[in-house]
N, C-alpha and C. Protein backbone atom coordinates (compact mmCIF):
# COMPACT_ATOMS: atom_id res chain seq x y z
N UNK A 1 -23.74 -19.00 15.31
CA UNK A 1 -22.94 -17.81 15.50
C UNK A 1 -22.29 -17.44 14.17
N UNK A 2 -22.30 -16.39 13.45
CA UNK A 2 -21.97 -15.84 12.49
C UNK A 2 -20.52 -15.07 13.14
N UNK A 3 -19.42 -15.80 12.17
CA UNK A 3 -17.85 -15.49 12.33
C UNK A 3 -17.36 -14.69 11.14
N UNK A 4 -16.97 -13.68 11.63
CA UNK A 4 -16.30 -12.86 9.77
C UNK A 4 -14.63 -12.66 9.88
N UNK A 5 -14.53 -13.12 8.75
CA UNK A 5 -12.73 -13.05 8.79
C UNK A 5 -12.73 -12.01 7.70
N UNK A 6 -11.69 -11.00 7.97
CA UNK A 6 -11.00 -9.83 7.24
C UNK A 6 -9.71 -10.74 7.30
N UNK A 7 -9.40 -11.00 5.96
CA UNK A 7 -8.34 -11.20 5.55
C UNK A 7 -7.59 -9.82 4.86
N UNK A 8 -6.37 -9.28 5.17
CA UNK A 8 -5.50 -8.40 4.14
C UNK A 8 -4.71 -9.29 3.18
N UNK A 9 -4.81 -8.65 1.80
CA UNK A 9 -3.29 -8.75 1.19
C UNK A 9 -2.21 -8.35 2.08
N UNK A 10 -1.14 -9.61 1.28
CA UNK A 10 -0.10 -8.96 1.77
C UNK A 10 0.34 -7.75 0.91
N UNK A 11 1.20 -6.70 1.33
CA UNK A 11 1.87 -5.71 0.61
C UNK A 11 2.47 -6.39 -0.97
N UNK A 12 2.88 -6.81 -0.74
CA UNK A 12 3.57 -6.97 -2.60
C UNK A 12 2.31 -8.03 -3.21
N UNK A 13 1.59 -8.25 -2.80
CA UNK A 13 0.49 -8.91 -3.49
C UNK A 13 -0.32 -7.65 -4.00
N UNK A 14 -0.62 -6.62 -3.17
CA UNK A 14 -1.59 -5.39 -3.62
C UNK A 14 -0.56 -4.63 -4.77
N UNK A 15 0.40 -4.61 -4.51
CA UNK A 15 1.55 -3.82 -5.34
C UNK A 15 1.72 -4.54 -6.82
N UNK A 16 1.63 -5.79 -6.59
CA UNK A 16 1.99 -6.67 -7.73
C UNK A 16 0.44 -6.80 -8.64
N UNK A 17 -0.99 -6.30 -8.32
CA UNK A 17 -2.05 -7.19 -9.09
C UNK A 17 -1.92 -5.65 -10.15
N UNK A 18 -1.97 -4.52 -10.33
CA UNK A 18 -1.46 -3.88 -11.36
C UNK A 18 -0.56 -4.52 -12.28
N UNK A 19 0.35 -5.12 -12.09
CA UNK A 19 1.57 -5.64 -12.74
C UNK A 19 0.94 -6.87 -13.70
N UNK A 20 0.19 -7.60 -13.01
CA UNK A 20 0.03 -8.70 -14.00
C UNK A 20 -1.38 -7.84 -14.99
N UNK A 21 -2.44 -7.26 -14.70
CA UNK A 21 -2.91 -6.36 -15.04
C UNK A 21 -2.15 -5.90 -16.71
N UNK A 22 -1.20 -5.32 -16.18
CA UNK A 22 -0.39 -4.44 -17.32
C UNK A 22 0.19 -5.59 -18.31
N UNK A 23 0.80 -6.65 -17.58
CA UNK A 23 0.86 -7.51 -18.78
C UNK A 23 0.06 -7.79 -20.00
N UNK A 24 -1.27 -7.80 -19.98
CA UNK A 24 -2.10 -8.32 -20.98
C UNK A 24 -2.70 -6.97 -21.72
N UNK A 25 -1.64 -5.57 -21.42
CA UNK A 25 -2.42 -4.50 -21.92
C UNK A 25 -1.09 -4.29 -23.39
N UNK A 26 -1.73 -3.05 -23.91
CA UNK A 26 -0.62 -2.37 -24.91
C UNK A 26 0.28 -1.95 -24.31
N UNK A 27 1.62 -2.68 -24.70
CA UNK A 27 2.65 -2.17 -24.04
C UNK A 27 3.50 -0.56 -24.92
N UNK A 28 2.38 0.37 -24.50
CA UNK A 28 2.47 1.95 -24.78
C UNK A 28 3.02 2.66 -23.52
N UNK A 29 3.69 3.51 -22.94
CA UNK A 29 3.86 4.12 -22.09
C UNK A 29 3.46 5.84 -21.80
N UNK A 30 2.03 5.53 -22.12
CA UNK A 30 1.52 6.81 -21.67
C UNK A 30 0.95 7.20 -20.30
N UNK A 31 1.30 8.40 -19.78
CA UNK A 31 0.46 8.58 -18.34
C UNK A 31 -0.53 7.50 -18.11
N UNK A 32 -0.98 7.21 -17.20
CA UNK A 32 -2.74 6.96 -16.69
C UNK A 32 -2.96 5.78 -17.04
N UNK A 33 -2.47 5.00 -18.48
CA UNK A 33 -3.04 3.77 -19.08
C UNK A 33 -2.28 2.65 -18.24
N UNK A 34 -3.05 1.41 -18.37
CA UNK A 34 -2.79 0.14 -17.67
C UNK A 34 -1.42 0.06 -17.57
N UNK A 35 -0.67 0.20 -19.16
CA UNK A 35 0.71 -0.46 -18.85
C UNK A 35 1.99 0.35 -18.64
N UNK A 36 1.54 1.66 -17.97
CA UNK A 36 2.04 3.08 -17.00
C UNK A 36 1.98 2.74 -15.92
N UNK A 37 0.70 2.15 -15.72
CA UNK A 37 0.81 1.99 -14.07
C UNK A 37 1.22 0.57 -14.02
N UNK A 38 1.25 -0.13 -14.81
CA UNK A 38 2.24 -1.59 -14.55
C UNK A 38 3.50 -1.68 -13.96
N UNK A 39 4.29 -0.31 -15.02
CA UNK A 39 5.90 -0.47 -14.53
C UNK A 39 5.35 0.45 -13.58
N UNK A 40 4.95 1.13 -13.16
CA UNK A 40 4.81 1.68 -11.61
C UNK A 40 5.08 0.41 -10.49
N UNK A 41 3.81 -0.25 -10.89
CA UNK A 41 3.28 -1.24 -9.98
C UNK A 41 4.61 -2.25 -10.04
N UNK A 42 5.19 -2.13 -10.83
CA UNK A 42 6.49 -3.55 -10.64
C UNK A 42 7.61 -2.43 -10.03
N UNK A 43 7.71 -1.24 -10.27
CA UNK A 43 8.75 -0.41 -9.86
C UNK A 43 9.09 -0.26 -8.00
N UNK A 44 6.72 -0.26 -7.40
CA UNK A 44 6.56 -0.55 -6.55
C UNK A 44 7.20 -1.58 -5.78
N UNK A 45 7.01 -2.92 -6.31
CA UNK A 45 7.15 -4.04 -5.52
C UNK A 45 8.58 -4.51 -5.89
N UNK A 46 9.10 -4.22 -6.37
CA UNK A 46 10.49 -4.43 -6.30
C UNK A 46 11.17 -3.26 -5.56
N UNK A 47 11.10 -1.91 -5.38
CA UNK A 47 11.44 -1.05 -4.30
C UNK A 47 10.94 -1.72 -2.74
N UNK A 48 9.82 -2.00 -2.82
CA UNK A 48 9.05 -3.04 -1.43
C UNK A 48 10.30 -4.13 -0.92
N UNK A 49 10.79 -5.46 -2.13
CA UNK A 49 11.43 -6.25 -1.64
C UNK A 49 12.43 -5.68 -0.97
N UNK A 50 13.41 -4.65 -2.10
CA UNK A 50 14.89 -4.02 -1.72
C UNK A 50 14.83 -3.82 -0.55
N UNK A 51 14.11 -3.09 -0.22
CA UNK A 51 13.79 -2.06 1.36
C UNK A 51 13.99 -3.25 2.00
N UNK A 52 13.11 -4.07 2.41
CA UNK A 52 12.75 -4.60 3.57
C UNK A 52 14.20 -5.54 3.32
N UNK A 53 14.80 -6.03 2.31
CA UNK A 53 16.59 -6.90 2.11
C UNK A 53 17.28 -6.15 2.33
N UNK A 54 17.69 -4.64 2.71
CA UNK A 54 18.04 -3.96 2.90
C UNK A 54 18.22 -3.78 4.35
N UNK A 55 17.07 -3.68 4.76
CA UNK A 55 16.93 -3.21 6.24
C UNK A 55 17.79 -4.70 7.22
N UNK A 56 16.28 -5.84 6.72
CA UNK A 56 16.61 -7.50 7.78
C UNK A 56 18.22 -6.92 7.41
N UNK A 57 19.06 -7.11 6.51
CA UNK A 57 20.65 -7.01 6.27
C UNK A 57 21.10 -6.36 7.03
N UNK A 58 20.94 -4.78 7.47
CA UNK A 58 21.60 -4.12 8.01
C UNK A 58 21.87 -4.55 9.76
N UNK A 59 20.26 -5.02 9.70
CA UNK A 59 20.02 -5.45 11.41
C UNK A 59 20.71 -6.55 11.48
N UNK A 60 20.41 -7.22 10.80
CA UNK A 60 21.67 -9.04 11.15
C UNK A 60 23.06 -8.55 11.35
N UNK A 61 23.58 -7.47 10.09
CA UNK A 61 25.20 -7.63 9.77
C UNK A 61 25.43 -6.88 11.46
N UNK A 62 24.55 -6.08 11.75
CA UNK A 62 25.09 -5.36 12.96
C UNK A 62 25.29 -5.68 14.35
N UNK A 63 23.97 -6.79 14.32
CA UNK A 63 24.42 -7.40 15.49
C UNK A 63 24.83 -8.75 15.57
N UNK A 64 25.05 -9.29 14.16
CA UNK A 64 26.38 -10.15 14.58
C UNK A 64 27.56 -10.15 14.23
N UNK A 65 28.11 -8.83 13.79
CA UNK A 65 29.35 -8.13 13.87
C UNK A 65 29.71 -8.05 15.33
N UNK A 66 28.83 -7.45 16.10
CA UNK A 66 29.47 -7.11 17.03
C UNK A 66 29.56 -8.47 18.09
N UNK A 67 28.19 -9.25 17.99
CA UNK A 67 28.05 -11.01 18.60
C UNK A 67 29.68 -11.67 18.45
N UNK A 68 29.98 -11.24 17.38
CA UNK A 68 31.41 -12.22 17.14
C UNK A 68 32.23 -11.54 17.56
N UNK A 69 32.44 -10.25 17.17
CA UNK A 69 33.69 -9.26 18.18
C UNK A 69 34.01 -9.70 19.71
N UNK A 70 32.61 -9.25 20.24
CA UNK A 70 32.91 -9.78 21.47
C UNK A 70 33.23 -11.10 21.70
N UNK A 71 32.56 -12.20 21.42
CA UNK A 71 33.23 -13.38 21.41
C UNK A 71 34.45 -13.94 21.03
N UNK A 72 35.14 -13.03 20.25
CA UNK A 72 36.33 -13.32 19.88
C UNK A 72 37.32 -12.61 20.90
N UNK A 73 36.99 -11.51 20.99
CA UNK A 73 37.89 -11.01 22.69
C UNK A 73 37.54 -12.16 23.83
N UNK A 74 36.55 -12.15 24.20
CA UNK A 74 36.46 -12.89 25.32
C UNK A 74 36.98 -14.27 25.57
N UNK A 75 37.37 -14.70 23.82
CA UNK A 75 38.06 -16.07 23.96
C UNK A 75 39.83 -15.89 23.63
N UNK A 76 39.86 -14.67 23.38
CA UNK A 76 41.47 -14.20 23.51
C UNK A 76 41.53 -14.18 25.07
N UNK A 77 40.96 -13.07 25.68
CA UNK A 77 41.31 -12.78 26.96
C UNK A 77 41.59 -14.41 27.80
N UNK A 78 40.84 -15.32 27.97
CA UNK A 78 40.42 -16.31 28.25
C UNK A 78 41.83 -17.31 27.99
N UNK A 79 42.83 -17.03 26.60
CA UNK A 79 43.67 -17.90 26.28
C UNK A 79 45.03 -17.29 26.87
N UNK A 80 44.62 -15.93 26.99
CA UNK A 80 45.93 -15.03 27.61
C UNK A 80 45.55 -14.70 28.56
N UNK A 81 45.94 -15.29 30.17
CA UNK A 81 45.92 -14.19 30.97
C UNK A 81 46.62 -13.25 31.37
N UNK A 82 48.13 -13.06 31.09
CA UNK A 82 48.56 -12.02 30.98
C UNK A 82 47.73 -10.67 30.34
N UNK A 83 47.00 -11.03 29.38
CA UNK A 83 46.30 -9.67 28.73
C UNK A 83 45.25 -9.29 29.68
N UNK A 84 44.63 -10.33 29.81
CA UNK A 84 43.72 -10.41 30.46
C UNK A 84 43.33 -9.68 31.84
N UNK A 85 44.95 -9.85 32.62
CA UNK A 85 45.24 -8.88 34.15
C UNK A 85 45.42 -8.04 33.74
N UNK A 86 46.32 -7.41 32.29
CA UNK A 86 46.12 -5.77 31.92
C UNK A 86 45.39 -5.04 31.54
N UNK A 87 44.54 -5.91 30.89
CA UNK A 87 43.00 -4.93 30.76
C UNK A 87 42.42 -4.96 32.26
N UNK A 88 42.19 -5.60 33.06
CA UNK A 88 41.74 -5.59 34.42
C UNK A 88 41.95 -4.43 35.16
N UNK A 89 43.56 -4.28 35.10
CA UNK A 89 44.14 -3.54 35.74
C UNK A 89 43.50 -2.14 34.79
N UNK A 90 43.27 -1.61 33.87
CA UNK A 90 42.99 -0.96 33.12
C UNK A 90 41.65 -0.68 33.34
N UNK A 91 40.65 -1.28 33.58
CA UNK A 91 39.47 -1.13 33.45
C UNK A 91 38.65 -1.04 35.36
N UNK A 92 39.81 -1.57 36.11
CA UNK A 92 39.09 -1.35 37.38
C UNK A 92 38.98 0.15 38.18
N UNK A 93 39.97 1.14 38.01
CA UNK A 93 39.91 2.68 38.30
C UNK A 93 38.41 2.83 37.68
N UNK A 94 38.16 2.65 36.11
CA UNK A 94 37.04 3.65 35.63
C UNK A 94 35.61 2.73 36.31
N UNK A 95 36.09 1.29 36.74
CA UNK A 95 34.55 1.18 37.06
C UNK A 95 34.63 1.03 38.25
């Protein structure tokens, strides 16, 4: 039985083989030539990393900002019940 694997690059591997490319060229900065599209190609894959450290960051800080908020009320309420019956009292009309 004949098996074929398609392997992809990953993204900053395709982004990055220009880059090493441009290393071994004249470091001239004209349109079109190797070591133009080098700092492209590194401009690429370092915009690639940011983004995606950027994003995972935003999604973590957000939901465990709020993971600990709540946990931190719920272990106030929990130490006070006085507060605890006034938010009750507060919150049972609207629900």
């Amino acid at each position: 039985m004949l098996e074929v694997h398609i392997e992809s690059e990953p993204p900053l591997a395709v982004a990055a083989a220009p880059l090493a490319v441009a290393a071994a060229s004249v470091p001239v900065n004209f349109p079109g030539i190797t070591f133009s599209n080098g700092i492209k190609a590194a401009f690429y894959a370092v915009f690639l990393e940011q983004l995606s450290d950027t994003v995972l960051g935003a999604l973590l800080a957000s939901h465990e900002t709020v993971a600990i908020a709540l946990s931190f009320v719920l272990y106030y309420l929990t130490d006070h019940p006085d507060v605890y019956a006034k938010v009750l009292k507060d919150i049972n009309p609207v629900i």
